[in-house]
Protein backbone atom coordinates (compact mmCIF):
# COMPACT_ATOMS: atom_id res chain seq x y z
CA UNK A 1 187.72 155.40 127.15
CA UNK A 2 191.01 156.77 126.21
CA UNK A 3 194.30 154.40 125.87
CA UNK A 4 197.32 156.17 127.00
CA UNK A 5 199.42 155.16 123.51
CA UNK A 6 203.03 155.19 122.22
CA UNK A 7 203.17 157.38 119.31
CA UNK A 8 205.80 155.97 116.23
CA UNK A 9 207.97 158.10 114.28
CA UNK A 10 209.08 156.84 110.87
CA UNK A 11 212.29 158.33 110.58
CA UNK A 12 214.47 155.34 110.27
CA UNK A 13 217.42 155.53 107.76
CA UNK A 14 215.56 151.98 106.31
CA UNK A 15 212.05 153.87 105.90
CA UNK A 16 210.84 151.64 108.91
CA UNK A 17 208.79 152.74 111.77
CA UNK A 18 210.27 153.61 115.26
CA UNK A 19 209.36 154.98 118.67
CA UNK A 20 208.66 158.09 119.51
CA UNK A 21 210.60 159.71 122.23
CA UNK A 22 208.43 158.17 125.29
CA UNK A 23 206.21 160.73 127.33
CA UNK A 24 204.14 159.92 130.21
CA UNK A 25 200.43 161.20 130.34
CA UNK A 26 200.06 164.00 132.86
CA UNK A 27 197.31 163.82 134.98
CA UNK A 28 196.83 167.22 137.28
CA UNK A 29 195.05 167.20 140.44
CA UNK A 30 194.04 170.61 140.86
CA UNK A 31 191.46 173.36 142.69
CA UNK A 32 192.15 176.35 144.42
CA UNK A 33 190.50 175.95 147.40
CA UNK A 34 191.51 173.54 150.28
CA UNK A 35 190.15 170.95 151.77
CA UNK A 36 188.67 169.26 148.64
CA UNK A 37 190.46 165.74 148.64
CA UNK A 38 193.16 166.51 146.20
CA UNK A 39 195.88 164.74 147.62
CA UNK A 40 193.81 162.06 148.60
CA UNK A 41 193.17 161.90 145.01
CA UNK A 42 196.40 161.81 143.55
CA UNK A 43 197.57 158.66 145.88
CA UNK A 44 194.15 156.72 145.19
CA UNK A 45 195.12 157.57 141.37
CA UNK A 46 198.53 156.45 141.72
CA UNK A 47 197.91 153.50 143.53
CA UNK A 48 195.01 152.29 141.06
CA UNK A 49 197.65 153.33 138.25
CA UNK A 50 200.38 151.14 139.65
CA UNK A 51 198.04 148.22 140.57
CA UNK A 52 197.07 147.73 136.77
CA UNK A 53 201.01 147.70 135.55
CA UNK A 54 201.60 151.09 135.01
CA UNK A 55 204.93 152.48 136.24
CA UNK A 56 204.12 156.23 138.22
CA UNK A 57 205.94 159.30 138.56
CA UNK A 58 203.98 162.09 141.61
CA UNK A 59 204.62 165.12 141.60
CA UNK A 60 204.01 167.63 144.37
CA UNK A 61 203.58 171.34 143.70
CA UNK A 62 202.51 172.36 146.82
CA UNK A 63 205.45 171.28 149.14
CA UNK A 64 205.04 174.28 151.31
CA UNK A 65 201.29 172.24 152.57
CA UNK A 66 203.78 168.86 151.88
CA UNK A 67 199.80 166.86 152.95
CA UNK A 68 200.66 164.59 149.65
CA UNK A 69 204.69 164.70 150.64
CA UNK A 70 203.47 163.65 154.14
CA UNK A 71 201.40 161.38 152.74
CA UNK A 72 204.08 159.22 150.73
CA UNK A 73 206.30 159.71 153.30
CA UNK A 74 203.75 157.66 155.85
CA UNK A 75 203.64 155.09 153.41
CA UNK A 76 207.57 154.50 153.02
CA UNK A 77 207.90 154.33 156.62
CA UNK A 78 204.71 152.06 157.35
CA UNK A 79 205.72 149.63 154.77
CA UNK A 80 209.45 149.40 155.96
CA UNK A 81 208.00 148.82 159.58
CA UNK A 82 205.70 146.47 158.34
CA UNK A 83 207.75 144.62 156.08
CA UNK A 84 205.32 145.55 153.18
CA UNK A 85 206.29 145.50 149.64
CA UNK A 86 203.72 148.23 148.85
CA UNK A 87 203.98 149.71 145.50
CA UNK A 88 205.94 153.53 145.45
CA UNK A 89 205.38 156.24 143.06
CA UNK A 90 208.69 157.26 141.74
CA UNK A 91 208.48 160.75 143.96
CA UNK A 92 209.43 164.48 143.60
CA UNK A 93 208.02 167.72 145.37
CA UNK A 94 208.66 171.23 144.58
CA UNK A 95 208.44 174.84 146.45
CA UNK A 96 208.08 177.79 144.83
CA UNK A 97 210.96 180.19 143.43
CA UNK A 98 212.28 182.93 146.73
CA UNK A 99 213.69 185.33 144.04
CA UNK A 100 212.69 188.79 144.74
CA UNK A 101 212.18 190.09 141.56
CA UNK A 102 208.56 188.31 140.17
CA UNK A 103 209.61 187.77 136.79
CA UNK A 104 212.58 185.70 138.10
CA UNK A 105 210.61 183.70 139.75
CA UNK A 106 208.08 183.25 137.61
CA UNK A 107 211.11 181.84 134.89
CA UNK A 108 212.41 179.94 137.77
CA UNK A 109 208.85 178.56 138.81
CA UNK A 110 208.43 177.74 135.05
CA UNK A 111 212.03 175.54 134.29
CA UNK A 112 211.75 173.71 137.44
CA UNK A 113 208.78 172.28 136.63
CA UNK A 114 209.91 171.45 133.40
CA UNK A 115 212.51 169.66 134.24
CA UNK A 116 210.68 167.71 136.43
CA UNK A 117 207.96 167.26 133.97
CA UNK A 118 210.45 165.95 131.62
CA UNK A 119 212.70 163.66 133.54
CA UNK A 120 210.13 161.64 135.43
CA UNK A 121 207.89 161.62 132.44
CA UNK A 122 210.90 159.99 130.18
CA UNK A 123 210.70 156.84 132.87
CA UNK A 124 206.97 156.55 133.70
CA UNK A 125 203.91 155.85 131.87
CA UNK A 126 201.54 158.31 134.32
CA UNK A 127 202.83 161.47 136.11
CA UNK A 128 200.28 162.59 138.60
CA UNK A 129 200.69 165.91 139.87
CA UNK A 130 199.23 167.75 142.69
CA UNK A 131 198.76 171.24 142.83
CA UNK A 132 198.43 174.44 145.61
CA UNK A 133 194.94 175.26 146.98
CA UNK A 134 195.48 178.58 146.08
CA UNK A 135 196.25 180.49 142.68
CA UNK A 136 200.04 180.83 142.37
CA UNK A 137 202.45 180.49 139.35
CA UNK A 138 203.01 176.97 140.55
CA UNK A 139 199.74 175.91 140.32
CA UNK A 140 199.37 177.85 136.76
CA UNK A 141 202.34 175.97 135.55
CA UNK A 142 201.42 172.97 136.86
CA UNK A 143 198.15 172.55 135.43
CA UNK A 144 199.77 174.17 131.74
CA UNK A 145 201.08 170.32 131.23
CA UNK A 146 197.52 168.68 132.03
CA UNK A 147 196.79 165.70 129.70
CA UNK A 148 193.59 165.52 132.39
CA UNK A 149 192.54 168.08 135.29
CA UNK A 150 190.98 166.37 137.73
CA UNK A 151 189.06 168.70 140.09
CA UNK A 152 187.29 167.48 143.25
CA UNK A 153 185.10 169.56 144.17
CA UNK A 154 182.76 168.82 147.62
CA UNK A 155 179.13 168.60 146.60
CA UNK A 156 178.09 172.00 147.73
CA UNK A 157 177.56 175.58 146.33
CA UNK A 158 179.88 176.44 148.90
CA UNK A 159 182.88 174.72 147.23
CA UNK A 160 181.23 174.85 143.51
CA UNK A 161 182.06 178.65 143.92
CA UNK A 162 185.56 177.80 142.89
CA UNK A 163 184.01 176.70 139.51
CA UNK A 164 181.24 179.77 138.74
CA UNK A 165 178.86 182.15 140.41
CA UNK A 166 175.69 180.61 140.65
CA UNK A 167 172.49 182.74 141.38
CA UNK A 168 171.24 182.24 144.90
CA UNK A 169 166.69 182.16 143.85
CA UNK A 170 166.99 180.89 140.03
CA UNK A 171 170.46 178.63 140.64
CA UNK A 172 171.85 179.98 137.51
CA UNK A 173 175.65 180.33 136.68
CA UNK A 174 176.23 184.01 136.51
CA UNK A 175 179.63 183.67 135.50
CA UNK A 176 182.89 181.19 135.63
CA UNK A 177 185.05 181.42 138.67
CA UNK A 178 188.73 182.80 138.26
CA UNK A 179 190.03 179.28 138.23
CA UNK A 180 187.70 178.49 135.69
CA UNK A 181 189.20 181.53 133.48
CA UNK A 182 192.81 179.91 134.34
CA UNK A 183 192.10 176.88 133.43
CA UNK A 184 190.60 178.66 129.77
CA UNK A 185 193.62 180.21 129.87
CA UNK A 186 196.33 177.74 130.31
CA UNK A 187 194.31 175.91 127.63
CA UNK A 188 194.85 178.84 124.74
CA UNK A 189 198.51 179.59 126.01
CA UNK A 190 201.38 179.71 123.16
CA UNK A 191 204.14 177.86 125.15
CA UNK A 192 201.64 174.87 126.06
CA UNK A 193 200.91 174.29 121.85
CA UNK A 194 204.33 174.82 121.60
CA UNK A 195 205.14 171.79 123.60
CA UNK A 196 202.57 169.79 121.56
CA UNK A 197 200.06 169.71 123.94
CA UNK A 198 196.23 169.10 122.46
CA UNK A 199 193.67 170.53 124.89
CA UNK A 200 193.00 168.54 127.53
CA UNK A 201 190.18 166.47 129.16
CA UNK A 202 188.71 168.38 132.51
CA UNK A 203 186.75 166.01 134.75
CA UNK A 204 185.32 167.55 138.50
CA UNK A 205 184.61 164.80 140.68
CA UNK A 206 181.88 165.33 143.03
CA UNK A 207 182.88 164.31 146.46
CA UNK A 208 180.97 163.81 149.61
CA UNK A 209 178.20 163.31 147.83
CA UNK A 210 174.98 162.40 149.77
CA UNK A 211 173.92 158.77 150.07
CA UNK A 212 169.91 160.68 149.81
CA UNK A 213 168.61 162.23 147.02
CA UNK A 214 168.09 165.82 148.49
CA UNK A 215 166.56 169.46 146.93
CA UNK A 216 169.69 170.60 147.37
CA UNK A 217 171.55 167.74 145.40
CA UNK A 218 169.31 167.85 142.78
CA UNK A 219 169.96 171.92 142.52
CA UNK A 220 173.82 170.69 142.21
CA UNK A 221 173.61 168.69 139.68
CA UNK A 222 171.23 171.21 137.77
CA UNK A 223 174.11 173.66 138.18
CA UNK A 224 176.86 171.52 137.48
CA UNK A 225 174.90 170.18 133.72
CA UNK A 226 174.70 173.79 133.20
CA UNK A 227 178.29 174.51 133.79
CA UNK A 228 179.55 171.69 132.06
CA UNK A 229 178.13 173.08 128.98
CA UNK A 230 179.33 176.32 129.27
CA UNK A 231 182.98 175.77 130.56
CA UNK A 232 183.87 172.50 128.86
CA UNK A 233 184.08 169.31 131.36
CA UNK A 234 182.47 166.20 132.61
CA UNK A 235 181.88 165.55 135.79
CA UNK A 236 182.57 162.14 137.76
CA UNK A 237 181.33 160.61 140.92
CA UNK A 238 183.58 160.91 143.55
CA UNK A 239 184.42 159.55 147.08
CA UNK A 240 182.06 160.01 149.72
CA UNK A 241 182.80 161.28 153.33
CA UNK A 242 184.48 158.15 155.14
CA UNK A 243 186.50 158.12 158.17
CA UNK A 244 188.81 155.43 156.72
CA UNK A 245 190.28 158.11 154.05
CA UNK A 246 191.53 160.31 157.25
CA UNK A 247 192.59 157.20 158.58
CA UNK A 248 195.08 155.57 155.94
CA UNK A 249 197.06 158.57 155.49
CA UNK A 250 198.64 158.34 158.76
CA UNK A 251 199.97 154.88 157.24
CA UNK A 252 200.37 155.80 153.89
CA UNK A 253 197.82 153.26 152.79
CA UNK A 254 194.71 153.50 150.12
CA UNK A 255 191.71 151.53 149.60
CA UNK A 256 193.52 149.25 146.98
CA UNK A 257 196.18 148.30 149.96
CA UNK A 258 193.84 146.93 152.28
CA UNK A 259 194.32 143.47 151.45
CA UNK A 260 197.99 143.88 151.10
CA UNK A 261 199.39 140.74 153.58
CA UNK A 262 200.39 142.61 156.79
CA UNK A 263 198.29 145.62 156.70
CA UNK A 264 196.72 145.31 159.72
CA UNK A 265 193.41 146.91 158.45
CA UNK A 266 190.28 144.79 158.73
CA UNK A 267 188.33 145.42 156.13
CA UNK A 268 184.18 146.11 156.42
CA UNK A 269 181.53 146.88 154.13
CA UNK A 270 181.96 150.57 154.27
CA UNK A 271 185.51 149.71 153.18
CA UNK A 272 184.30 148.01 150.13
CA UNK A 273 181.96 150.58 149.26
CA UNK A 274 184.63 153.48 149.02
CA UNK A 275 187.09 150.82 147.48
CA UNK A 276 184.21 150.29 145.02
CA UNK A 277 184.16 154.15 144.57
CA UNK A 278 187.63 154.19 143.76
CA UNK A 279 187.25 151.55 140.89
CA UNK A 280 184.09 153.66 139.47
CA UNK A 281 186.55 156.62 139.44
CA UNK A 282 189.01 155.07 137.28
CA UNK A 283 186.20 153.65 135.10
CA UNK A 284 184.98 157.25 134.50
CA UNK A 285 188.09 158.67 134.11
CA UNK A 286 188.77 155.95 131.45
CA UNK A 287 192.69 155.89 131.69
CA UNK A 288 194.39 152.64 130.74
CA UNK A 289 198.02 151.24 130.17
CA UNK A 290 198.17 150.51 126.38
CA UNK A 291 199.07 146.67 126.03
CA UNK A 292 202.17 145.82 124.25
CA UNK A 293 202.39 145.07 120.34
């Protein structure tokens, strides 16, 4: 388990102890190939975030796709229509830089997200940030302020092919995936210890994962023990394939809303099992609001 905490700094004129400057715990949503559930993700991790006390900054790197822009969006609008007093992510989504010239917008890429980094982790406890399904200097930077990576990843060798190359007779991992070297990478990088960032906990959350024990499941999670090791991360159970997820972005909703007075959702037990799937996530993931002293 691991308490998000308020550091002290004892540099009072009296010798007594007092806060550190306050700085919310990042929490990247990231994997370079689409389709995976990441913004999903992110509002299911905001939402549980916000329904234990926490206040939430979001993030969205990949504005150009806008899915997790759309998605807040939907939720505005469908709790304004409904009368709803839904929690709301404090909200801010970025494109990346135009400039011609790459190194220009790789600088430009690089203080905009910074900024943004900065000022809505000075008035949140949890900034959740959602990256492009591609590799880009966005996504890089993004994931450089990580605290966690979440990856979801879709329980197949299909999508774990974003992770490593996996032999097709003996499924043995060849060697990591480029994203797997970029996430290595923004882990070593100079300006990322020189923002006093410790190395960061990576957690891939298995989606979609059968509801059958299978060969083929069994090979995955062979695979994935065998990557874990060799990588560095844990893995997490995920959210399996459910129409309602499709469903509740038109409004904006998650699980956690369902029983929200006016949502005109009626609940069933396939809602309760993904709701309970949620919960397990955030169990696993082991994030909490510190309590106050």
């Amino acid at each position: 388990m691991q308490d998000q905490t308020i550091a002290s700094d004892p540099a009072r004129p009296d010798g007594s102890a007092q806060p550190a400057a306050k700085r919310a715990h990042v929490i990247v949503v990231g994997n370079q190939k689409g389709g995976s559930g990441k913004s999903t993700t992110v509002m299911h991790l905001c939402a549980a975030l916000m329904a234990s006390g926490a206040k939430v900054g979001c993030l969205d790197l990949d504005a150009d796709q806008g899915t997790l822009s759309r998605y807040v969006a939907n939720r505005a609008a469908y709790a304004q229509a409904k009368g709803l007093r839904l929690p709301m992510p404090v909200f801010e989504a970025l494109s990346a830089s135009t400039a011609d010239r790459r190194e220009t917008a790789e600088a430009e890429d690089r203080a905009a997200v910074a900024e943004a980094v900065e000022r809505l982790g000075a008035e949140t406890d949890f900034l959740v940030i959602d990256t492009p399904g591609a590799d880009s200097n966005l996504s890089r930077v993004g994931h450089s302020y990580a605290d966690t990576l979440i990856t979801p990843l879709n329980d197949s060798f299909v999508d774990l092919d974003v992770l490593a190359s996996i032999d097709p007779d003996t499924h043995e991992v060849k060697h990591p995936s480029r994203y797997a070297e970029m996430v290595f990478r923004v882990k070593m990088e100079k300006a990322r210890r020189e923002r006093g960032n410790r190395t960061f906990d990576w957690i891939v959350m298995r989606n979609r994962l059968g509801q059958l024990d299978s060969k083929n499941q069994r090979a995955m999670d062979l695979a994935l023990e065998r990557l874990a090791k060799r990588i560095g991360f844990r893995t997490a159970g995920g959210f399996s394939e459910r129409v309602i997820f499709r469903e509740l972005f038109l409004k904006g909703l998650t699980l956690l809303d369902l029983k929200a007075r006016g949502a005109d959702v009626r609940m069933n037990m396939s809602h309760l099992a993904a709701r309970q799937e949620v919960r397990d996530l955030m169990a696993e993931i082991g994030l909490t609001v510190a309590p106050p002293e």
